[in-house]
N, C-alpha and C. Protein backbone atom coordinates (compact mmCIF):
# COMPACT_ATOMS: atom_id res chain seq x y z
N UNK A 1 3.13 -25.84 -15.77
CA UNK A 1 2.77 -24.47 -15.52
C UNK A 1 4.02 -23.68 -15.12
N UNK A 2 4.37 -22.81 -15.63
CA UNK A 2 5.44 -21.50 -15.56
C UNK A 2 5.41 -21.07 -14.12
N UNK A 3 6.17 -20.42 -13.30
CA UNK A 3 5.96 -20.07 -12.14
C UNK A 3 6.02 -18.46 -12.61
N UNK A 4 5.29 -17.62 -11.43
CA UNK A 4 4.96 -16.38 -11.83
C UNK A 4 6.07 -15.80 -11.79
N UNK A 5 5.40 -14.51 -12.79
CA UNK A 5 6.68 -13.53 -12.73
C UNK A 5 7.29 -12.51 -11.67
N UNK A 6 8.68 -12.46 -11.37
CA UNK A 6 8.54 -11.89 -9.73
C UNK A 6 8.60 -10.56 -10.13
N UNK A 7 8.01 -9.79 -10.76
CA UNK A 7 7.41 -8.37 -10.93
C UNK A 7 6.11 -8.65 -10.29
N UNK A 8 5.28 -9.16 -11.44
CA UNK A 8 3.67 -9.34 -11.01
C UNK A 8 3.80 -9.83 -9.70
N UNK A 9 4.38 -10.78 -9.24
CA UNK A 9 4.13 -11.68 -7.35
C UNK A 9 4.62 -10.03 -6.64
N UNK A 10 5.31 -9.38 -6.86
CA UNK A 10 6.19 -7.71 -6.13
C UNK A 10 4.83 -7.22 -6.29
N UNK A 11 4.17 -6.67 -7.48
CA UNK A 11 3.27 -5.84 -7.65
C UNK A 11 1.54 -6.26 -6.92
N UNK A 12 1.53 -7.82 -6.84
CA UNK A 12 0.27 -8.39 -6.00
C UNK A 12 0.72 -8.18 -4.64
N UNK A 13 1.93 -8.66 -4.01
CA UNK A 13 2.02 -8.53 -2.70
C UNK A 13 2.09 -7.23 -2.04
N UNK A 14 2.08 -6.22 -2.59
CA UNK A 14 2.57 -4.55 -2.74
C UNK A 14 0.89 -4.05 -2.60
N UNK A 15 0.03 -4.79 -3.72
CA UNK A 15 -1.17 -4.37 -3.94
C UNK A 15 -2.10 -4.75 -2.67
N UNK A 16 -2.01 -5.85 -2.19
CA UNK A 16 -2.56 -7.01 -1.26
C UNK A 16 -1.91 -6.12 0.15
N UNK A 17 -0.90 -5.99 0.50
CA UNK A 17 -0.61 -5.15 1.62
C UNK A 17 -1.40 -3.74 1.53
N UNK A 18 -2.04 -3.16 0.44
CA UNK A 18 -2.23 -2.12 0.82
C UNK A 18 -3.82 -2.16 1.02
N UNK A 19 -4.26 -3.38 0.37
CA UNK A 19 -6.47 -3.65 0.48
C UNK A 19 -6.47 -3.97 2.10
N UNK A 20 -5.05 -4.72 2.57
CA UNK A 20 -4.79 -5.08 3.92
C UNK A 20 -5.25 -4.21 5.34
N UNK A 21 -5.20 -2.99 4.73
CA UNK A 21 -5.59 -2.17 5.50
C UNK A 21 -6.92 -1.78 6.01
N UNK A 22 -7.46 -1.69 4.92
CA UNK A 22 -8.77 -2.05 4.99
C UNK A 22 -9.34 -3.03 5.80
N UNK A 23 -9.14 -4.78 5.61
CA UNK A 23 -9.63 -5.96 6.00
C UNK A 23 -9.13 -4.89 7.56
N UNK A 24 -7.89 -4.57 8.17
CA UNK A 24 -7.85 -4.65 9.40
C UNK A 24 -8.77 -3.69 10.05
N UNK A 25 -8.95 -2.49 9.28
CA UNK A 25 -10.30 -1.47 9.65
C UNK A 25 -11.76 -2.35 9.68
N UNK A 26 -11.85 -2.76 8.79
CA UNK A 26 -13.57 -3.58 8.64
C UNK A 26 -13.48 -4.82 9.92
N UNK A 27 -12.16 -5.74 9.93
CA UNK A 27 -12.39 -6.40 11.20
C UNK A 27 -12.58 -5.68 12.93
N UNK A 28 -11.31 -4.53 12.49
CA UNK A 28 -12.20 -3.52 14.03
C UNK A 28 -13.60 -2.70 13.68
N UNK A 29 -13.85 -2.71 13.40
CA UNK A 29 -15.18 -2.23 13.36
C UNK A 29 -16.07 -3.22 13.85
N UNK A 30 -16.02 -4.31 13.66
CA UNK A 30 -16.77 -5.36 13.88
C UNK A 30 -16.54 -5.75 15.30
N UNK A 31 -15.14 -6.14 15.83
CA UNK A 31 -14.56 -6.16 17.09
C UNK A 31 -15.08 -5.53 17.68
N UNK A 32 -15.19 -3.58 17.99
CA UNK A 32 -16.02 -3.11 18.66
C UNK A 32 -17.26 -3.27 19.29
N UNK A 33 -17.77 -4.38 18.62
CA UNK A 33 -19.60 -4.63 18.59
C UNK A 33 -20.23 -4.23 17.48
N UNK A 34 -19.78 -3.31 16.76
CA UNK A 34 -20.81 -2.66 16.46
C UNK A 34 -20.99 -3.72 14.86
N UNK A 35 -22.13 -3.71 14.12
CA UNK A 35 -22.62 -4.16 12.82
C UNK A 35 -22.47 -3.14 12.07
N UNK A 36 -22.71 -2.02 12.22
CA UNK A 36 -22.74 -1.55 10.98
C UNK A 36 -21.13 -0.71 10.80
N UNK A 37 -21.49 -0.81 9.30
CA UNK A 37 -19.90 -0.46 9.03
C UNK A 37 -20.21 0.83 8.29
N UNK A 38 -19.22 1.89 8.50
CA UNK A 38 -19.10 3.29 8.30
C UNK A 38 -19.46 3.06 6.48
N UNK A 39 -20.33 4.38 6.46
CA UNK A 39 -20.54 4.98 5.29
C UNK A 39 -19.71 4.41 4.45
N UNK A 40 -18.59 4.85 4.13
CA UNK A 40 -17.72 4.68 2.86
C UNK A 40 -17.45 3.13 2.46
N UNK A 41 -17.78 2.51 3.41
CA UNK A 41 -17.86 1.39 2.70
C UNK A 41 -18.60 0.84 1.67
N UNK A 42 -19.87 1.48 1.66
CA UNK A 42 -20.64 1.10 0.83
C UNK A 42 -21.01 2.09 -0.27
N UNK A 43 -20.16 3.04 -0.48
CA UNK A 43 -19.58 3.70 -1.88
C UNK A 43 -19.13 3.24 -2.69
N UNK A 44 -19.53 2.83 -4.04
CA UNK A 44 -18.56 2.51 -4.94
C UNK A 44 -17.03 3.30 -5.57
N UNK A 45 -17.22 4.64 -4.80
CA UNK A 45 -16.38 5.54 -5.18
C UNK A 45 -15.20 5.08 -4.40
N UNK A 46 -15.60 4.94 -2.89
CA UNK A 46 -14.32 4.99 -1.76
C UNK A 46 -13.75 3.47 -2.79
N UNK A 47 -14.49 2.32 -3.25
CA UNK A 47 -13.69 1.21 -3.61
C UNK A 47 -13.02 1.69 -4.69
N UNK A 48 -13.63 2.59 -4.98
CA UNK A 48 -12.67 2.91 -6.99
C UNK A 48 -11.21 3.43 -6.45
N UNK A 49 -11.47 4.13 -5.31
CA UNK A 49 -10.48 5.05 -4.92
C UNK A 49 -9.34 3.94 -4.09
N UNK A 50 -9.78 3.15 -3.83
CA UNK A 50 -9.29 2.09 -3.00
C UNK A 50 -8.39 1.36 -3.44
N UNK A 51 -8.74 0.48 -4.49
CA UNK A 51 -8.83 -0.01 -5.47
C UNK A 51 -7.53 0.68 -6.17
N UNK A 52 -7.72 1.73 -6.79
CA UNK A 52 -6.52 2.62 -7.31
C UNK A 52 -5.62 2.88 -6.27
N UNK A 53 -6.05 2.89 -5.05
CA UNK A 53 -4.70 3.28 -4.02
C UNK A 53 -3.78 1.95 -4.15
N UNK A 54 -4.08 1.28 -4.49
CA UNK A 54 -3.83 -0.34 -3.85
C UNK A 54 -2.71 -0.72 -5.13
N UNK A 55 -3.66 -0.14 -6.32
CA UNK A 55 -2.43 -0.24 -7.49
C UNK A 55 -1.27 0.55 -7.59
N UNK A 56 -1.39 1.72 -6.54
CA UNK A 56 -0.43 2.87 -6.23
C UNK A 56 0.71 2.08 -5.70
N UNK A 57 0.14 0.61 -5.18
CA UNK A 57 0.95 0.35 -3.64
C UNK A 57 1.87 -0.65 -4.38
N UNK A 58 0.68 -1.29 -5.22
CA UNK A 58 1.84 -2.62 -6.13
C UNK A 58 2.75 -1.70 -6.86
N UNK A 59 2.61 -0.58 -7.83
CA UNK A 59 3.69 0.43 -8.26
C UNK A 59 4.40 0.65 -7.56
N UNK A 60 4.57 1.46 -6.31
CA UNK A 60 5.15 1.68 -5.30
C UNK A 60 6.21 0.29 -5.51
N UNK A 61 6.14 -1.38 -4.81
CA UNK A 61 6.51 -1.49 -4.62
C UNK A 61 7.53 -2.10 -5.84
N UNK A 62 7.15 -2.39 -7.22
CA UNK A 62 7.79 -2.87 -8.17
C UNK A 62 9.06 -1.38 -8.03
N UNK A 63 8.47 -0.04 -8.09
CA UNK A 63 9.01 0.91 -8.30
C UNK A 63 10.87 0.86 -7.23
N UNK A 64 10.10 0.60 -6.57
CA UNK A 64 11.56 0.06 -5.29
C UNK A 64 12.91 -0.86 -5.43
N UNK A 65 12.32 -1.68 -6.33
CA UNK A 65 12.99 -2.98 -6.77
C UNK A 65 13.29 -3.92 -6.16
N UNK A 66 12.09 -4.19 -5.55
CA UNK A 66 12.11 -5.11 -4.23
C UNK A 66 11.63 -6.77 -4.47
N UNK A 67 11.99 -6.88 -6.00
CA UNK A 67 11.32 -8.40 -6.48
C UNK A 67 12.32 -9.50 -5.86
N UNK A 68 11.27 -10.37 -4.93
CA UNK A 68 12.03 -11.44 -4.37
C UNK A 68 11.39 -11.37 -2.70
N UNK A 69 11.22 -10.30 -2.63
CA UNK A 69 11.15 -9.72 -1.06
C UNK A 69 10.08 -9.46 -1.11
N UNK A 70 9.03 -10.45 -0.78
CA UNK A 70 7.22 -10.37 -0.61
C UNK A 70 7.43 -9.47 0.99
N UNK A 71 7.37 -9.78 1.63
CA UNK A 71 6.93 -8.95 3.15
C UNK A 71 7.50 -7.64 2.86
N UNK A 72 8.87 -7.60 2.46
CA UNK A 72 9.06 -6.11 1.96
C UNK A 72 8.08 -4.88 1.30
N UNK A 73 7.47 -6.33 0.44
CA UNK A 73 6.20 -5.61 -0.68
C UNK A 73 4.76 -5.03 0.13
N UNK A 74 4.77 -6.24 0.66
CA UNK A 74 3.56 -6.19 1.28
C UNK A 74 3.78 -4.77 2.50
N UNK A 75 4.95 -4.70 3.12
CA UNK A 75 5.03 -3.29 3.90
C UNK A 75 5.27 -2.17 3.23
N UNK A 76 5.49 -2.22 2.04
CA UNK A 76 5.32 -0.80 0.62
C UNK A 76 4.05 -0.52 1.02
N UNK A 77 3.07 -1.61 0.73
CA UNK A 77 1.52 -1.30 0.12
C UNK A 77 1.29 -0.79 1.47
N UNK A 78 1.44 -1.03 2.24
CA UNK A 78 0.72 -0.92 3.45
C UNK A 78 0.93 0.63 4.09
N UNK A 79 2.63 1.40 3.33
CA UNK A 79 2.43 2.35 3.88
C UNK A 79 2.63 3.35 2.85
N UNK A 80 1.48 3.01 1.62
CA UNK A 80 1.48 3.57 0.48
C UNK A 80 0.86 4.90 0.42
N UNK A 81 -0.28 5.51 1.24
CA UNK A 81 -1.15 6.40 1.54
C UNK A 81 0.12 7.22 2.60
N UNK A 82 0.57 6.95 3.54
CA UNK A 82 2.23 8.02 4.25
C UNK A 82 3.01 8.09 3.57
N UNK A 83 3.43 7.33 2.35
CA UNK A 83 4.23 7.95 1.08
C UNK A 83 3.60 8.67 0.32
N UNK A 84 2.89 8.57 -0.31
CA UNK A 84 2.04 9.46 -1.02
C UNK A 84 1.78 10.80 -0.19
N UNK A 85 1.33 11.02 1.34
CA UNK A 85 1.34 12.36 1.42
C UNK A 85 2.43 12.40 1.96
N UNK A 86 3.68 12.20 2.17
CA UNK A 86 4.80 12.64 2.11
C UNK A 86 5.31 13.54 1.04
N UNK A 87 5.84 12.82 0.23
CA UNK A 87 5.59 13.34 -1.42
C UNK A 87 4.86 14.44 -1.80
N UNK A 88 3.79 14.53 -1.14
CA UNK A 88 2.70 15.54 -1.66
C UNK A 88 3.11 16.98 -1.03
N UNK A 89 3.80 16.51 0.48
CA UNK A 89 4.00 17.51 0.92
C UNK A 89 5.08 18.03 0.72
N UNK A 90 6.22 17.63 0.18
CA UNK A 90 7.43 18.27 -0.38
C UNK A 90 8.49 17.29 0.35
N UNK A 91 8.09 16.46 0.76
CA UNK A 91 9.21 15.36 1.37
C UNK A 91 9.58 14.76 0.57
N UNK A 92 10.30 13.02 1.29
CA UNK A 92 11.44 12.78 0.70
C UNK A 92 12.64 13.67 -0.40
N UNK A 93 12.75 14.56 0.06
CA UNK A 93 14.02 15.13 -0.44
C UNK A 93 15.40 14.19 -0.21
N UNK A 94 16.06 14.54 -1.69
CA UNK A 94 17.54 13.68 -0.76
C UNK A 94 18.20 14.33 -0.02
N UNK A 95 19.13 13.86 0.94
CA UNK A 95 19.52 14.77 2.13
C UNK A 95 20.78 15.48 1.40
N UNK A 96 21.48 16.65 2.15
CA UNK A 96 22.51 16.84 1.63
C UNK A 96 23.79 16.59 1.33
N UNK A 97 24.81 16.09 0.70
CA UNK A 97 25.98 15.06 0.78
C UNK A 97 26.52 15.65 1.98
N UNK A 98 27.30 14.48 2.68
CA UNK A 98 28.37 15.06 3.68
C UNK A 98 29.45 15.01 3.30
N UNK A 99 30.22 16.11 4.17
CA UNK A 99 31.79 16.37 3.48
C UNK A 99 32.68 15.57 4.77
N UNK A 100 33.39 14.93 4.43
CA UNK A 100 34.15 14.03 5.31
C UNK A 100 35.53 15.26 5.67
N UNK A 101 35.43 15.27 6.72
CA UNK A 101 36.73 16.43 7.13
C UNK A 101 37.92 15.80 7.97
């Protein structure tokens, strides 16, 4: 058997850090006491949307060029939703060069 390709292992661990977020919301929820778990969980929409965020996150992290560096990946995905509205909001700009005087 071939060992995987370290794009796809970048783009699962990227993807997997970002569903991650989730598991840690659904385990506090539970922690609290409480059983029932908030509305959107049981939307098929919030998962579609989820789901697609998550592939945002494996993009994200192939996009980086971070193949080799799983925990790297896995902290892409994870802070794939604060990049995204970063971005949205007119951030990451590059800064301006400095002039060495």
């Amino acid at each position: 058997m071939n060992p995987p390709n370290p794009s796809t292992l970048t783009f699962l661990f990227g993807f997997g850090g970002s569903l991650a977020v989730e598991i840690v919301s659904i385990n506090q929820q539970y922690s609290s006491g409480s059983d029932q778990l908030p509305a959107r969980y049981k939307s098929p929409w919030f998962w579609l949307c989820r789901l697609l965020l998550a592939g945002v996150g494996g993009g994200l992290a192939l996009a980086y060029g971070i193949e080799g560096k799983p925990l790297l990946a896995v902290n892409v995905g994870i802070s794939t939703p604060l990049i995204i509205q970063t971005v949205a909001r007119g951030g990451l700009k590059r800064p301006a060069s400095r002039v060495n005087t």
